[in-house]
PDB file of N, CA and C in Angstrom:
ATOM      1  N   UNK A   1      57.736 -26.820  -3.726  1.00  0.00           N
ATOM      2  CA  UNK A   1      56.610 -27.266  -2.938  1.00  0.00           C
ATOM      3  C   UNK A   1      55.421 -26.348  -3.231  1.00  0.00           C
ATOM      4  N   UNK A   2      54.626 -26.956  -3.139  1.00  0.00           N
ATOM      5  CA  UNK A   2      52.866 -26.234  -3.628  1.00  0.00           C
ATOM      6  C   UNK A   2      52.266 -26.058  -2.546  1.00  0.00           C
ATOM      7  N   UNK A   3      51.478 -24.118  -2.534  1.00  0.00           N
ATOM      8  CA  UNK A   3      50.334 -23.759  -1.671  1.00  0.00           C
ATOM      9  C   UNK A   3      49.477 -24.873  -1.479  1.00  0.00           C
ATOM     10  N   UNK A   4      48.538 -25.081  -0.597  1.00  0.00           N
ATOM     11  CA  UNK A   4      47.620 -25.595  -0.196  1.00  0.00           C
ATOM     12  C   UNK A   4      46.747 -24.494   0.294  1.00  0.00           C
ATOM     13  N   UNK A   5      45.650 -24.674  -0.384  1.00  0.00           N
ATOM     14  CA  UNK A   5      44.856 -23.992  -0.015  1.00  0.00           C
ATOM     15  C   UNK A   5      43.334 -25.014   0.578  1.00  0.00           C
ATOM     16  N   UNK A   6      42.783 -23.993   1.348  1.00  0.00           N
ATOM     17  CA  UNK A   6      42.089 -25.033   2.700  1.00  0.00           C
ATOM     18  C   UNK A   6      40.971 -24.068   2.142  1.00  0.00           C
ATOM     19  N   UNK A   7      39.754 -24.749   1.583  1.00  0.00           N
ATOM     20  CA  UNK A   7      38.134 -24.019   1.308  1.00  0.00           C
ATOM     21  C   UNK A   7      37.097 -23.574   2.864  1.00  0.00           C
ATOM     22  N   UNK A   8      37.538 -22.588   3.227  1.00  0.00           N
ATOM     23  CA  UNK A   8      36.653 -22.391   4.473  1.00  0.00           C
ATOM     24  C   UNK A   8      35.262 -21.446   4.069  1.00  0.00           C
ATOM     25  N   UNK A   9      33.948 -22.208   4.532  1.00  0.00           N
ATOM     26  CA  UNK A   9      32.977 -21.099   4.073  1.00  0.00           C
ATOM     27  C   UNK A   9      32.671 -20.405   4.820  1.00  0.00           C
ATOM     28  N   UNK A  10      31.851 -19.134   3.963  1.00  0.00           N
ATOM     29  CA  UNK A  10      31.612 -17.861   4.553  1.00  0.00           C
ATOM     30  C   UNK A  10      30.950 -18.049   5.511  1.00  0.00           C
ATOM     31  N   UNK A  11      31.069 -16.975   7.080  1.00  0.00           N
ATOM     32  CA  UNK A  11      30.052 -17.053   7.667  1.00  0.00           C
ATOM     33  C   UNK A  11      29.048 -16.073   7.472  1.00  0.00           C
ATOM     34  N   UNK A  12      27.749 -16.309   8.336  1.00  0.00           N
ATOM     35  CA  UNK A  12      26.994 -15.692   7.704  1.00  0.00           C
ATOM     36  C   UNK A  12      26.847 -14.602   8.524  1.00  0.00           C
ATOM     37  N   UNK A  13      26.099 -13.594   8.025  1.00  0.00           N
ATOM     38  CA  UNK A  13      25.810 -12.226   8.505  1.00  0.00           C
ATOM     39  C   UNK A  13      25.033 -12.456  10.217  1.00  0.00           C
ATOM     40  N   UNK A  14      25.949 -11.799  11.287  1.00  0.00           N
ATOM     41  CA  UNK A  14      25.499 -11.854  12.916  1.00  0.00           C
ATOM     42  C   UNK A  14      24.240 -11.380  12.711  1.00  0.00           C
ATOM     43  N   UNK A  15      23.019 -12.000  13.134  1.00  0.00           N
ATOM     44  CA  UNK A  15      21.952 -11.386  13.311  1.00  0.00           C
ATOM     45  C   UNK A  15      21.901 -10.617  14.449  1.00  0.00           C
ATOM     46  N   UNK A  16      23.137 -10.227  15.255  1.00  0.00           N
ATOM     47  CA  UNK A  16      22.881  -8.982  15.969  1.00  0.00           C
ATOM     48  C   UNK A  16      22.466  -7.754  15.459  1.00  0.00           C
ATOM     49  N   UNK A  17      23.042  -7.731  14.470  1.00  0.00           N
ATOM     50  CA  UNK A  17      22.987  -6.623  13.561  1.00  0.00           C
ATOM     51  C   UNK A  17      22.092  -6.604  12.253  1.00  0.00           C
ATOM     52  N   UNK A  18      20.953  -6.685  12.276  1.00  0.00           N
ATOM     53  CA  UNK A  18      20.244  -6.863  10.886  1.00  0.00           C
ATOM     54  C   UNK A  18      20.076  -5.866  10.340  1.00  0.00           C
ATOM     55  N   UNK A  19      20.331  -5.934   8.727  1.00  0.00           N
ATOM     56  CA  UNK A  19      19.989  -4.737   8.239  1.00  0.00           C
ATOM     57  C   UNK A  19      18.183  -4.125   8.282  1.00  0.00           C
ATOM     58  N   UNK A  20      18.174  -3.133   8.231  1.00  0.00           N
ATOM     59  CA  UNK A  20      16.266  -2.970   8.406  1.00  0.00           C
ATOM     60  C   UNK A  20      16.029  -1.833   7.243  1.00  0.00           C
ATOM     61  N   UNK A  21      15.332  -1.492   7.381  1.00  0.00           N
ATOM     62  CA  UNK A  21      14.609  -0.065   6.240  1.00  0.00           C
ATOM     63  C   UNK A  21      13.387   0.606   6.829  1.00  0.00           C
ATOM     64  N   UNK A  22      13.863   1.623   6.759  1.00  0.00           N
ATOM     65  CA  UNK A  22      13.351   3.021   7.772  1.00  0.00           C
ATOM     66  C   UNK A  22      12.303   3.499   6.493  1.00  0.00           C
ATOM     67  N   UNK A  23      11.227   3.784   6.873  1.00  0.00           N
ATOM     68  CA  UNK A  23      10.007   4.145   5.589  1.00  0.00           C
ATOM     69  C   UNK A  23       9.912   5.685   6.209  1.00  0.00           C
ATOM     70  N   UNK A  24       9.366   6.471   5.267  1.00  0.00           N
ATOM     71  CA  UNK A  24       8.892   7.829   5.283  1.00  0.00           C
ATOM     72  C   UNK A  24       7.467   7.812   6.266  1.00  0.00           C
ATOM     73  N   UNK A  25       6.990   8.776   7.429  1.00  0.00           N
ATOM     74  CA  UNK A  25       5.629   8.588   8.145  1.00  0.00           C
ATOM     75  C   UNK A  25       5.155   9.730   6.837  1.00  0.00           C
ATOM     76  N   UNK A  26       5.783  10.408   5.879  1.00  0.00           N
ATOM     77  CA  UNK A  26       4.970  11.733   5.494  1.00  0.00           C
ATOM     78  C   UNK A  26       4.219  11.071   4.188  1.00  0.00           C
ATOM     79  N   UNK A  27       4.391   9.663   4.099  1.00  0.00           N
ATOM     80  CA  UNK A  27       3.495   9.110   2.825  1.00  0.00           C
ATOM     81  C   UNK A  27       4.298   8.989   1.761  1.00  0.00           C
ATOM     82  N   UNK A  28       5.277   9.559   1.535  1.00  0.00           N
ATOM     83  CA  UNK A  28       6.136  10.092   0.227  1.00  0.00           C
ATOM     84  C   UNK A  28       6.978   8.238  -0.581  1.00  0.00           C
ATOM     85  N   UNK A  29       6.963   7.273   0.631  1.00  0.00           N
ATOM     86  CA  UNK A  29       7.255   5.935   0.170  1.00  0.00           C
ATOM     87  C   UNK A  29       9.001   6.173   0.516  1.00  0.00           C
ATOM     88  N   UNK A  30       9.634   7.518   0.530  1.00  0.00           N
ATOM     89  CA  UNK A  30      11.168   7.359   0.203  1.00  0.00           C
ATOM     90  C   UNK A  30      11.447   6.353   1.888  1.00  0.00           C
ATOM     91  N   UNK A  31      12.293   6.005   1.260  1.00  0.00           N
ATOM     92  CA  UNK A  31      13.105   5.123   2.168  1.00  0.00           C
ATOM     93  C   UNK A  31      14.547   4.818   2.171  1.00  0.00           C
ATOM     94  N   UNK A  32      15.182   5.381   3.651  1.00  0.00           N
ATOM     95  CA  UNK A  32      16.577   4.694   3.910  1.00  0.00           C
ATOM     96  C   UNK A  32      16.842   2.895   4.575  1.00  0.00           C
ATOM     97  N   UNK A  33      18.261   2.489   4.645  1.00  0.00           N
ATOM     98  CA  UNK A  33      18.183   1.396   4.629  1.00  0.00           C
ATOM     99  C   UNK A  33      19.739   1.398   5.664  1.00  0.00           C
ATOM    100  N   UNK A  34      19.531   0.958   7.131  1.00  0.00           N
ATOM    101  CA  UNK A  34      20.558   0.554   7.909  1.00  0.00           C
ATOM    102  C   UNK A  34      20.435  -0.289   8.762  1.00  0.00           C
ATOM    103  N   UNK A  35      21.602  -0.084   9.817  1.00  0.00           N
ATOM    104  CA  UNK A  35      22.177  -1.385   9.990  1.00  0.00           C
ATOM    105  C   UNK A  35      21.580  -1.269  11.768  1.00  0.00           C
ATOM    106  N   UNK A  36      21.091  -1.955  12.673  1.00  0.00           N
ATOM    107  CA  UNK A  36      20.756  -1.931  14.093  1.00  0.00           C
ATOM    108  C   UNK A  36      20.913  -2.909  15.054  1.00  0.00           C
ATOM    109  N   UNK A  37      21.707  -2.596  16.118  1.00  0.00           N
ATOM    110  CA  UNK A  37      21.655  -3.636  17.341  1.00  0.00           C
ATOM    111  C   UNK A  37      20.720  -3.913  17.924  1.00  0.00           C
ATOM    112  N   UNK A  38      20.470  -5.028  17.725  1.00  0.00           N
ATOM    113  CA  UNK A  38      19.238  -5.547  18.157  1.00  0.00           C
ATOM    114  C   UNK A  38      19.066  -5.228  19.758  1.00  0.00           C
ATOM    115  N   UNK A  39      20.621  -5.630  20.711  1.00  0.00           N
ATOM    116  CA  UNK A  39      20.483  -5.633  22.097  1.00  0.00           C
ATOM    117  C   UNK A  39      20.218  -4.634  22.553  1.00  0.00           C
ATOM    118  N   UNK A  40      20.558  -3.219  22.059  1.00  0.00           N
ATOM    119  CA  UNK A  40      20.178  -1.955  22.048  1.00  0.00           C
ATOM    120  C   UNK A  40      19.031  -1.347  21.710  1.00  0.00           C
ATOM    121  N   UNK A  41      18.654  -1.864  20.847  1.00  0.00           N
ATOM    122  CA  UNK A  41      17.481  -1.192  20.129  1.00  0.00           C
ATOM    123  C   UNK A  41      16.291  -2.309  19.863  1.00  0.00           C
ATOM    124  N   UNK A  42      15.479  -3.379  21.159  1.00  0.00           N
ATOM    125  CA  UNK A  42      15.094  -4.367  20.410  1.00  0.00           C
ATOM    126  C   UNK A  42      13.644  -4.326  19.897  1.00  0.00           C
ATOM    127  N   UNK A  43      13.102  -2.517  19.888  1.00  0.00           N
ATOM    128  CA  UNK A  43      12.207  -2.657  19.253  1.00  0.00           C
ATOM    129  C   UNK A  43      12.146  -1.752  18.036  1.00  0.00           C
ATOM    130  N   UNK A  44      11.005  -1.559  17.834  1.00  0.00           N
ATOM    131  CA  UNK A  44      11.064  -0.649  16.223  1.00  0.00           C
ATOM    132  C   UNK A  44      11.790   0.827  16.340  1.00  0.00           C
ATOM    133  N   UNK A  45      12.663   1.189  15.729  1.00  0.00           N
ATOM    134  CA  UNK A  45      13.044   2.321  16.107  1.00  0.00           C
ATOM    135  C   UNK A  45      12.513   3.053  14.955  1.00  0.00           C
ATOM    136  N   UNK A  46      12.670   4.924  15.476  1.00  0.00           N
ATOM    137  CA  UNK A  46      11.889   5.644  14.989  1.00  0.00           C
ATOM    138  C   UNK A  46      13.288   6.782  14.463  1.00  0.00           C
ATOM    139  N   UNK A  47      13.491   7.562  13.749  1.00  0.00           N
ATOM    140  CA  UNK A  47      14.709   8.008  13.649  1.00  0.00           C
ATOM    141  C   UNK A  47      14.076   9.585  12.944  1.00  0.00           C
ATOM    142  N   UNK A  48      14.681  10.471  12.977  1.00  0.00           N
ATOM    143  CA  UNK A  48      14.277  11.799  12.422  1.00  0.00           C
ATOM    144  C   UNK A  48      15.414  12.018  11.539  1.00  0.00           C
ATOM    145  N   UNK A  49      15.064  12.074  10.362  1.00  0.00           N
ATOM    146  CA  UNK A  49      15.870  12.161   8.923  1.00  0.00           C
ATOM    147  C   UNK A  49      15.102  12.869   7.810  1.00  0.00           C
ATOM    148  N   UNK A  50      15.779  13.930   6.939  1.00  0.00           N
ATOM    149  CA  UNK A  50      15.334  13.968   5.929  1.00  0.00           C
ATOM    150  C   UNK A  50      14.683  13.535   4.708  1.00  0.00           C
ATOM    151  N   UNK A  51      13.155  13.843   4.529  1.00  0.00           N
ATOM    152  CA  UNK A  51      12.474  13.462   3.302  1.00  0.00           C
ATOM    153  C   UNK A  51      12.586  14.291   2.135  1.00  0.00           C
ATOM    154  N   UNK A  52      13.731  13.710   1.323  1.00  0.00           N
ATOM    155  CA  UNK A  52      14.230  14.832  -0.014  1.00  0.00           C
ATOM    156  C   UNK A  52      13.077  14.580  -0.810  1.00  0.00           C
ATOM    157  N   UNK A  53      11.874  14.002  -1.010  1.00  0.00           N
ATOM    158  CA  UNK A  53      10.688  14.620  -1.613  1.00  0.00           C
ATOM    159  C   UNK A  53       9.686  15.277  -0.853  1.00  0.00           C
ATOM    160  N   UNK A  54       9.553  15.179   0.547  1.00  0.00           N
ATOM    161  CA  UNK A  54       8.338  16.110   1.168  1.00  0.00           C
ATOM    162  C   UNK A  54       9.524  17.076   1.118  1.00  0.00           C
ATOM    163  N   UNK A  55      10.993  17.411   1.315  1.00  0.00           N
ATOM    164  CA  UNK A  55      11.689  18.432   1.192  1.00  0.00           C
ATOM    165  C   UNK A  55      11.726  19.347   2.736  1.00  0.00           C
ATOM    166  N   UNK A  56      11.802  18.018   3.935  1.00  0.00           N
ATOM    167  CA  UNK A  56      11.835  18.671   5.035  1.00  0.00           C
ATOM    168  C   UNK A  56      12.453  17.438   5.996  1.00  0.00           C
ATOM    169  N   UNK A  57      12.292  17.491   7.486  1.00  0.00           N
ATOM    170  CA  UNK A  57      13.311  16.612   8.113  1.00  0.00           C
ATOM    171  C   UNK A  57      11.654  16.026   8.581  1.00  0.00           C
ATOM    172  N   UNK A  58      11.428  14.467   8.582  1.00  0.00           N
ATOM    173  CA  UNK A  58      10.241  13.986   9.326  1.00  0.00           C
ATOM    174  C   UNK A  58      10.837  12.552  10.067  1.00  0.00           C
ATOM    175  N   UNK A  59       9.537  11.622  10.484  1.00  0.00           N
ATOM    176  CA  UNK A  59      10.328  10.942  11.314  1.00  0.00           C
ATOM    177  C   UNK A  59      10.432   9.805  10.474  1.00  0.00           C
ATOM    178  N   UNK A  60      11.093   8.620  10.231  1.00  0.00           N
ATOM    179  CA  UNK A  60      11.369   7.309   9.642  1.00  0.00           C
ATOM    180  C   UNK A  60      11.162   6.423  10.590  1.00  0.00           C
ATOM    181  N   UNK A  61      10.063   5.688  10.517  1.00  0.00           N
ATOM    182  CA  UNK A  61      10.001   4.226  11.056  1.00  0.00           C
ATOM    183  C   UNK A  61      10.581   2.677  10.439  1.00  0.00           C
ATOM    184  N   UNK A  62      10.991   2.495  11.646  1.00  0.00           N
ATOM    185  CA  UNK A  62      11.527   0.865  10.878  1.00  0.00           C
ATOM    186  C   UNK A  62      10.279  -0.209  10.451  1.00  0.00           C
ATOM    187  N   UNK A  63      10.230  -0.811   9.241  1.00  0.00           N
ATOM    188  CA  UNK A  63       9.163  -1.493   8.968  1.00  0.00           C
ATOM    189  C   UNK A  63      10.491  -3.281   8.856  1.00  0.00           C
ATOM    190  N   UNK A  64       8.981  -4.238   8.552  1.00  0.00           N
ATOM    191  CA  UNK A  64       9.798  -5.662   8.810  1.00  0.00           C
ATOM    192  C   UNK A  64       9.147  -5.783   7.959  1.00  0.00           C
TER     193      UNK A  64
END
């Protein structure tokens, strides 16, 4: 007797969670890239992370 296999498609990514990208405020352009709850966090968040080209810790804003 033969598998059957059943084609179920992907779902798609929960927009609870969208990915976003955090920009440098020190000008430098570097940028990280994560993941945020929206219900938690539903406005722009601001995060304090290292800028390995200004070569110090500044703040990262989320841009859209």
């Amino acid at each position: 007797m033969g598998v059957i296999f059943i084609n179920i498609p992907a779902m798609a990514r929960n927009e609870l969670r969208p990915v976003i990208k955090l920009r440098s405020t020190a000008g430098t352009g570097f940028t990280y890239v994560t993941r945020k709850n929206r219900r938690n966090d539903p406005d722009r968040m601001t995060l304090r992370k290292f800028d390995p080209v200004a070569g110090r810790h500044v703040d990262f804003r989320e841009e859209r």
